[in-house]
Every structure is written in C-alpha cells, then in structure tokens.
Protein backbone atom coordinates (compact mmCIF):
# COMPACT_ATOMS: atom_id res chain seq x y z
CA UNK A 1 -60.87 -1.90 56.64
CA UNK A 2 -61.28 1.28 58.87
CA UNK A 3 -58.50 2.97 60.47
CA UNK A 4 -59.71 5.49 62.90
CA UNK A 5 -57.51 7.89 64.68
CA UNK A 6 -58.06 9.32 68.04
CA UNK A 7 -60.73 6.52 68.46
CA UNK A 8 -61.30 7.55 72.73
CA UNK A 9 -62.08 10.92 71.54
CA UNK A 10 -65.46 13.41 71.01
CA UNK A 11 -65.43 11.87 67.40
CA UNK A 12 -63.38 8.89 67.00
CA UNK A 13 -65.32 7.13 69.73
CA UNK A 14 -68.64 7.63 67.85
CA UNK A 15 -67.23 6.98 64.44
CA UNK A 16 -65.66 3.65 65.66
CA UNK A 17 -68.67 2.33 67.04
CA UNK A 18 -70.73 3.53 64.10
CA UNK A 19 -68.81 1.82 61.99
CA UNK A 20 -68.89 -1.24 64.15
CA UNK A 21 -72.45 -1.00 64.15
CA UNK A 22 -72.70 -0.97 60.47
CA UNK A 23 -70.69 -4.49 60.29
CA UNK A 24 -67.20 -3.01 59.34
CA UNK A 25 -63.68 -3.96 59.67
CA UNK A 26 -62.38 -1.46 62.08
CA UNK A 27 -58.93 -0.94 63.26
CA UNK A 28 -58.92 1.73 66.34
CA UNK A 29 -55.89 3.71 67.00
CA UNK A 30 -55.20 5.14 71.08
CA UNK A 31 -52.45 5.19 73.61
CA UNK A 32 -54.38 3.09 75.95
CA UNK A 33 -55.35 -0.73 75.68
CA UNK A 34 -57.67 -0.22 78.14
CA UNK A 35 -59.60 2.68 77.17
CA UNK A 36 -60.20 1.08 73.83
CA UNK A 37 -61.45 -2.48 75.17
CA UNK A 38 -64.73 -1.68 74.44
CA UNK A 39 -64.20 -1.37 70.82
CA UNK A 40 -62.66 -4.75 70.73
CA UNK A 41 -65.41 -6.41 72.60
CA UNK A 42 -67.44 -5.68 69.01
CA UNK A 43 -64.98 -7.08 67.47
CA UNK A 44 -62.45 -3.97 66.52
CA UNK A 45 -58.78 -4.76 66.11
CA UNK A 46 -57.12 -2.33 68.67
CA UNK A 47 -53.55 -0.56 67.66
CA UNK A 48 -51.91 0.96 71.05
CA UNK A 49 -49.05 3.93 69.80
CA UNK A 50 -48.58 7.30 69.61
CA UNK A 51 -49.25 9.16 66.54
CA UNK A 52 -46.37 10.74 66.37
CA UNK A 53 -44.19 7.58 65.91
CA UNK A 54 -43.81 6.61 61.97
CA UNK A 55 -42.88 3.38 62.68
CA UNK A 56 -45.86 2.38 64.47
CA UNK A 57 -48.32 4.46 62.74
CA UNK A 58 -46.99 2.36 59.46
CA UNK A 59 -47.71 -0.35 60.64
CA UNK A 60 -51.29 0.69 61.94
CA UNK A 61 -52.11 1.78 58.23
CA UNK A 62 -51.21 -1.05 56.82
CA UNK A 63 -54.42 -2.70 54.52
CA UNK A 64 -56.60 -0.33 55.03
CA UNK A 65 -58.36 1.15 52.54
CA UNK A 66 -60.09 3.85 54.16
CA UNK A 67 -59.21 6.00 57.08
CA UNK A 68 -60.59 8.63 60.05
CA UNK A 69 -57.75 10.90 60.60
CA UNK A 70 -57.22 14.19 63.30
CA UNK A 71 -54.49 15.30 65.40
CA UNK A 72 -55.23 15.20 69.13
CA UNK A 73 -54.50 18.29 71.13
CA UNK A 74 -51.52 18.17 73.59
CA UNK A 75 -52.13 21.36 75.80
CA UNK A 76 -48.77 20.28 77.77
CA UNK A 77 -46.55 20.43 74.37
CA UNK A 78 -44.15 22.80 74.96
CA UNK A 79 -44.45 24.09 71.64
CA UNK A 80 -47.55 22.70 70.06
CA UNK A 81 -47.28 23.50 66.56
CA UNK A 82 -44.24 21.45 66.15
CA UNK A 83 -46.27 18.69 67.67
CA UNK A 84 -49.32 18.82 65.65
CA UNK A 85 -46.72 18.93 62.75
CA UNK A 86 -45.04 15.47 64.16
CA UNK A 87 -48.53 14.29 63.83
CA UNK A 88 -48.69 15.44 60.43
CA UNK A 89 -45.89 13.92 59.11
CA UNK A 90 -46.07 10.95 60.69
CA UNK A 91 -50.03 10.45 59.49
CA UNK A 92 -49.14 11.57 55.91
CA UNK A 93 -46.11 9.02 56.08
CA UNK A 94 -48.14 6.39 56.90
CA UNK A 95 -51.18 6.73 54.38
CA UNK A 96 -48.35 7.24 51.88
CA UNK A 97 -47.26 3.67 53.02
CA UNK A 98 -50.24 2.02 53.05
CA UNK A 99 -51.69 3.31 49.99
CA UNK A 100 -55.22 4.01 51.54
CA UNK A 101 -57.32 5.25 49.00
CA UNK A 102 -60.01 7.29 51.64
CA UNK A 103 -59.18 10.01 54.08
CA UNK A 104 -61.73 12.23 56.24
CA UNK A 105 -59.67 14.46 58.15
CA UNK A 106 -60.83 16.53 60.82
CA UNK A 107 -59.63 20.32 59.89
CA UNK A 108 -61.46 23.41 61.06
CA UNK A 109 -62.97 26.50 59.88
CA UNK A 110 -60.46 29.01 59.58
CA UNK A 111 -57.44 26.29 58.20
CA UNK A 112 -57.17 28.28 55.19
CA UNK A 113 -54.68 30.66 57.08
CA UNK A 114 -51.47 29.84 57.91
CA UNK A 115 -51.39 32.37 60.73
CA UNK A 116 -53.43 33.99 63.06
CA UNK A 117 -55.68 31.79 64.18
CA UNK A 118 -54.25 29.78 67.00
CA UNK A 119 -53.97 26.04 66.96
CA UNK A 120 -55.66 25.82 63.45
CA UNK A 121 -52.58 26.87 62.26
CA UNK A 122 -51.49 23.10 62.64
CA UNK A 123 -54.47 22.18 60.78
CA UNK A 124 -53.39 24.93 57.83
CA UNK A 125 -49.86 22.72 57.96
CA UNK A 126 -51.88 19.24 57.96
CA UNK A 127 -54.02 20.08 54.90
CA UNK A 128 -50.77 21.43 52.65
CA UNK A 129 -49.16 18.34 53.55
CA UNK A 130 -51.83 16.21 52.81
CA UNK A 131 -52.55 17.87 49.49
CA UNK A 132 -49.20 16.31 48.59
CA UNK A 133 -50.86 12.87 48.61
CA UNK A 134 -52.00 12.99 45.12
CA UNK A 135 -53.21 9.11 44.95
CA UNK A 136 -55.29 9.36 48.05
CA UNK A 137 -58.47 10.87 48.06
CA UNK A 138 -59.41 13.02 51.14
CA UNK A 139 -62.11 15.41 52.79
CA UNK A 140 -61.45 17.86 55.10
CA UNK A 141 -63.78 18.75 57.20
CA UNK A 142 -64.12 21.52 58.70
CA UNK A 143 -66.36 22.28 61.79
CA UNK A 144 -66.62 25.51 63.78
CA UNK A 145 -66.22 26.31 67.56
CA UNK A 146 -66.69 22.98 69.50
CA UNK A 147 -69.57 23.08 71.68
CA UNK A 148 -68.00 20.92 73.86
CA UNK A 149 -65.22 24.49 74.40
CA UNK A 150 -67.99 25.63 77.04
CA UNK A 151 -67.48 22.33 79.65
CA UNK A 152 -64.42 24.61 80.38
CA UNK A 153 -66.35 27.20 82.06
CA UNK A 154 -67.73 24.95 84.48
CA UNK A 155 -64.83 25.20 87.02
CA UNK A 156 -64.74 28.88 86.45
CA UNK A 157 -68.36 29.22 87.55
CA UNK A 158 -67.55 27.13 90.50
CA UNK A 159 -64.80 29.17 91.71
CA UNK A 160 -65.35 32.26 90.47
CA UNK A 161 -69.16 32.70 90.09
CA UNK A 162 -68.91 34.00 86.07
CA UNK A 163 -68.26 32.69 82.83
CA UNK A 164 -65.05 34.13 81.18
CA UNK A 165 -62.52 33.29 78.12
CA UNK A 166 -60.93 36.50 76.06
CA UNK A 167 -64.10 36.27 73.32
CA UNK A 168 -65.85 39.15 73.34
CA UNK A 169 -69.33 38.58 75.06
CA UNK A 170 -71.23 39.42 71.25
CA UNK A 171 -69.08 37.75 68.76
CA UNK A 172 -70.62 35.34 67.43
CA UNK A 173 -69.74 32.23 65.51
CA UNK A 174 -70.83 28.50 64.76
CA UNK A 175 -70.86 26.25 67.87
CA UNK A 176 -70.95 22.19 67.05
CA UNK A 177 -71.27 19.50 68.53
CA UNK A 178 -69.04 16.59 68.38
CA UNK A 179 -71.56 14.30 67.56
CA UNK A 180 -72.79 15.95 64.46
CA UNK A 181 -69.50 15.99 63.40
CA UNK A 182 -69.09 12.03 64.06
CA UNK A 183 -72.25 11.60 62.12
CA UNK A 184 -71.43 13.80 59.08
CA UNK A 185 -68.04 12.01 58.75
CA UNK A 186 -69.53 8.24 59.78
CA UNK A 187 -71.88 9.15 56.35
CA UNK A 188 -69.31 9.97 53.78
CA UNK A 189 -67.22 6.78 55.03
CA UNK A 190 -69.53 4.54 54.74
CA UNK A 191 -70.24 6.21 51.09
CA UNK A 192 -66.96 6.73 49.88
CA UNK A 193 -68.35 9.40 48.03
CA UNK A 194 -65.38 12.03 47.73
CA UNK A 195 -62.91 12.28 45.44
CA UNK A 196 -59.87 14.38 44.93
CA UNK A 197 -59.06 16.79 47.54
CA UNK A 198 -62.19 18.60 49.12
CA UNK A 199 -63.10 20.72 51.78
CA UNK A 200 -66.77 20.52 53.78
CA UNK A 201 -67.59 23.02 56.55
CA UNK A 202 -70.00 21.89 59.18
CA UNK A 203 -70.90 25.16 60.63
CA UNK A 204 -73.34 24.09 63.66
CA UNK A 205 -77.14 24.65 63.96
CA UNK A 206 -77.12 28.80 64.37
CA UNK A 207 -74.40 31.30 65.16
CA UNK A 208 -74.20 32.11 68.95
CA UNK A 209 -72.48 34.26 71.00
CA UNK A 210 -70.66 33.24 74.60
CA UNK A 211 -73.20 35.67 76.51
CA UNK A 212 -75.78 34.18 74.92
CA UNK A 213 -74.87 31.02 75.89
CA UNK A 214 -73.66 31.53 79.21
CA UNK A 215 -77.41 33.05 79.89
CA UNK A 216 -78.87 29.65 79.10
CA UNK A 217 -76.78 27.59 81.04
CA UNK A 218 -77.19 30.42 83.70
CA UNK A 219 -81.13 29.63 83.58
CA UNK A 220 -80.16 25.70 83.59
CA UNK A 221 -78.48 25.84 86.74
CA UNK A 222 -80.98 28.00 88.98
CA UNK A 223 -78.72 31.04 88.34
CA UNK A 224 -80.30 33.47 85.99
CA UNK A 225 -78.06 36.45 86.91
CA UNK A 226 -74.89 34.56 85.91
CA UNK A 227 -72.73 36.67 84.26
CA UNK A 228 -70.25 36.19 81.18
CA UNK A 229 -67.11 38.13 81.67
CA UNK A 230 -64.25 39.25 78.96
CA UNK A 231 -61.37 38.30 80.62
CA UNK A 232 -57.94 40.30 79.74
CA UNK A 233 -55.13 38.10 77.57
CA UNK A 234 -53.22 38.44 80.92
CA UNK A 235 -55.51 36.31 83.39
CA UNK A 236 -57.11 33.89 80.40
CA UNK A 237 -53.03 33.06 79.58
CA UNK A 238 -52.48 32.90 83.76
CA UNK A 239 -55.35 30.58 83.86
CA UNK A 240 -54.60 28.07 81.27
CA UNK A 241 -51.34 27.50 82.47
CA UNK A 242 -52.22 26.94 86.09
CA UNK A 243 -54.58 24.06 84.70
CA UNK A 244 -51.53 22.30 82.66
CA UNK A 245 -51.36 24.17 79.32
CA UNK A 246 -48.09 25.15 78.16
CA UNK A 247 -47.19 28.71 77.31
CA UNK A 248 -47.33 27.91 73.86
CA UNK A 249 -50.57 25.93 73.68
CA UNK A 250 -51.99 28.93 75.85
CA UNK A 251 -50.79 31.86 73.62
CA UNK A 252 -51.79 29.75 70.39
CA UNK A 253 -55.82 29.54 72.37
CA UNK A 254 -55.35 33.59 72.91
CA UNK A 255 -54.78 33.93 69.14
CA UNK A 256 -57.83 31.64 68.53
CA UNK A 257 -60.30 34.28 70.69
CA UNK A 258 -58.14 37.21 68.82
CA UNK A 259 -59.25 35.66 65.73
CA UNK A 260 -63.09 35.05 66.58
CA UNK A 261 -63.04 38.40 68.16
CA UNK A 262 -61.91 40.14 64.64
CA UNK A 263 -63.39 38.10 62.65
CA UNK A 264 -60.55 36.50 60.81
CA UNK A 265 -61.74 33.26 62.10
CA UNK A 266 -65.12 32.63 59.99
CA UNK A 267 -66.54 29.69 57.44
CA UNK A 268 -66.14 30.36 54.03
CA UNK A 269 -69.40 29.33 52.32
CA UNK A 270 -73.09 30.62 53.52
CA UNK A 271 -74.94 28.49 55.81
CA UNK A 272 -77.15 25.78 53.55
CA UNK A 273 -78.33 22.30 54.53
CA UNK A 274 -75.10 19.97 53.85
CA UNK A 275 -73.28 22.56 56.31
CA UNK A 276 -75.89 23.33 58.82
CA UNK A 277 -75.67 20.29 61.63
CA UNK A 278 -78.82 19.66 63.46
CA UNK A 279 -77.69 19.70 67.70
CA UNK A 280 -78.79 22.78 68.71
CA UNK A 281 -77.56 24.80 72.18
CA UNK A 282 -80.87 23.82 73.85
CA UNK A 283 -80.14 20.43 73.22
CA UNK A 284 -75.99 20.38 74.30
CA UNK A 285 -77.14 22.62 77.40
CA UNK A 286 -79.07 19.48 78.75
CA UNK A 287 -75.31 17.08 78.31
CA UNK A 288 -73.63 20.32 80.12
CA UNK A 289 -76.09 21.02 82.90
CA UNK A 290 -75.38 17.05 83.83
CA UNK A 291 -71.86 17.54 83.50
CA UNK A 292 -72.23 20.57 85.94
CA UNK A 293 -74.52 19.42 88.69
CA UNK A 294 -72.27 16.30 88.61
CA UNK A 295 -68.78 18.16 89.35
C-alpha cells in the first residue's frame, strides 16, 4: 500500500491518481474529507488529520510499505520553521512506526544548506532527520523554482500593471512544473528502484529568468510592454503579509530571492537527461494565461 502525503496538492493529487490508475492500494492523507472524495470514488482509502499530529499520522502509516512524503507550506505559521519541523518529526515518527520500507520525499534544490535559503531550510532539517531512518530506504527529490511561483504575479499585474518579487530581473534558475515532478516521483514508486539514502534533482526544462518570463506571459495576455519590476525587501515583505503570510514565512521567502539572487541557491549536478523534466515555459504559459483571463 501507498501512503501519499499532501494528496490535494500540485503533486500529491497527480501521484494519487497515478497510482490509482496503475491498480494500487492507495491510502491519501488531507485535512479535508471532502476535498479528497474523489480519490475514494477510485477506490482510495482516505485518512483526514493534520500532519503535524503523531498520533494520527501513526496510525495513517500503518501497513504501508511504501510512501509519498512533503511538508505543506503554512504561510500563516507564525514561525514556519518550527512548523515544517513539527511536520518532520511527526512524518519521521510515523515511518519509524510503521516500518515502511519506501520513501520519496519532496526536498528542493538548495536543501543541502542549513541556512540561507529561506523555507528550504525546513527541508535541510527534514532530510537530516530522515537520514536517521537507517531501515527505510528514501529519495529525495529535489526540484527547482516551482513554475507554478509565477500564478502569484497575476494579482500584481491586475492591480499594479507589472510583474514584481525581490529576484533580480536576470537571475536565472530552473523553473518546474509540478507535474513533472508528480511524474518523476509516480515512476520510481511504482519501481521501487532506490535504495539507501539518495538525492535526485529535477532541474526543469531550461534555466529562465523572471523578465524573461514575465515577457511571455506579457505577449500571452495582449500586453507586450508589460514590465517585470525588482521590488525592494521592504514592499515584497509589506505585500506578503497583507495577503496572509506571517512575518516569518515572509522574511524566510525574502531569503529565498536573496539566495537565487547570489547564487547560493543552485542544483548541484549539471543538467543531463534523468534531471532535465520535459514542461517547458511555452507550455505552463498556456495553464497561466487561463488562470489569468479567468481571475
């Protein structure tokens, strides 16, 4: 049996109903009953509880033998490393329990540093806990800059009539999408091919920078001339908060751009086919153009 975490999400949904698909026993893990019913119309068993509660998350775990693990954000935590680390621990306590034998665990490029690079610092703390799991054998994976990240920028075009975040407008980095990391990790479950402890970065179809990519969405949208703006630490922290982060969630995003903007941020291995994903911006930019003319 399957336990995936985070199963409403970018890449739990697809990985549940992949799975699913592929005639497995699934277990999904969410908050909501509802949001989740239509993994048990295919037959999924549905778990409702937080992640952050051991005692429920034990009991979630219990038979499986493989598992799809990842901690959430909570942008309203007032100070989220502490939760994603109440995630951790509870997760780790629970495949200790169970005695599952597979883990793929979302991570990120960059969680090789304990420090200075936002909320992948929780990710840094996930990965050194679960490396204490000696019997369980787990990949990390880690993907770059979500692609998804840029569906933020629609309500700043709206109001303000530019793109912004504090990334410099030519840094440039791997952008994914969610999907190709669903697929990559929906492959090595259904193999079981990992053992050990292992790392695999998924680094996106091409490094891109945030002008760049604000230019094409500026052409999708019947605005050419729309412009991507640096915004200071000051108005990017002021803006976060007004939409619901906390000051802490905010301030660990601000060390995120800090980090892409230097350079600290950044994969580890040259791009090659295993790492390389295959959704390019072209493709996501037809997903956000919907998203936009639809807000």
């Amino acid at each position: 049996m399957y336990v995936i975490t985070g199963a409403t999400g970018n890449t739990g949904k697809r990985i549940s109903h992949a799975l699913l698909d592929a005639g497995k026993q699934v277990r999904v893990i969410g908050r909501s009953a509802e949001r989740m019913q239509e993994f048990a119309d295919k037959g999924a068993d549905v778990f409702v509880g937080d992640l952050n509660d051991r005692a429920a998350m034990e009991k979630a775990f219990n038979g499986a033998t493989a598992a799809y693990v990842m901690v959430p954000p909570k942008y309203d935590a007032e100070d989220f490393r502490a939760y994603q680390n109440e995630v951790n621990e509870s997760l780790a306590n629970a495949l200790e329990k169970s005695q599952v034998k597979h883990v793929v665990a979302l991570s990120s490029v960059g969680a090789e540093l304990p420090s200075g690079n936002g909320p992948v610092a929780g990710l840094y703390d996930m990965e050194q806990r679960l490396n204490k799991l000696d019997e369980v054998h787990i990949l990390y994976l880690r993907p770059g800059y979500f692609m998804e990240n840029t569906m933020m920028q629609i309500g700043t075009i709206k109001a303000m009539g530019f793109a912004g975040t504090p990334v410099k407008p030519d840094a440039t980095f791997g952008m994914i999408a969610t999907q190709d990391i669903a697929a990559y990790a929906v492959k090595r479950l259904l193999a079981l091919d990992f053992t050990g402890h292992s790392h695999q970065e998924l680094q996106g179809n091409r490094d891109l920078s945030y002008a760049e990519v604000t230019k094409l969405y500026g052409e999708k949208i019947g605005k050419p001339d729309l412009e991507y703006v640096q915004v200071t630490p000051e108005q990017a922290l002021q803006g976060m908060m007004q939409v619901g982060m906390s000051q802490s969630a905010a301030e660990m995003m601000l060390e995120l751009s800090e980090g892409l903007n230097t350079g600290e941020v950044h994969p580890l291995e040259p791009r090659n086919d295993e790492n390389t994903t295959p959704t390019t911006i072209e493709q996501f930019a037809e997903y956000w153009t919907a998203a936009y003319n639809a807000s």
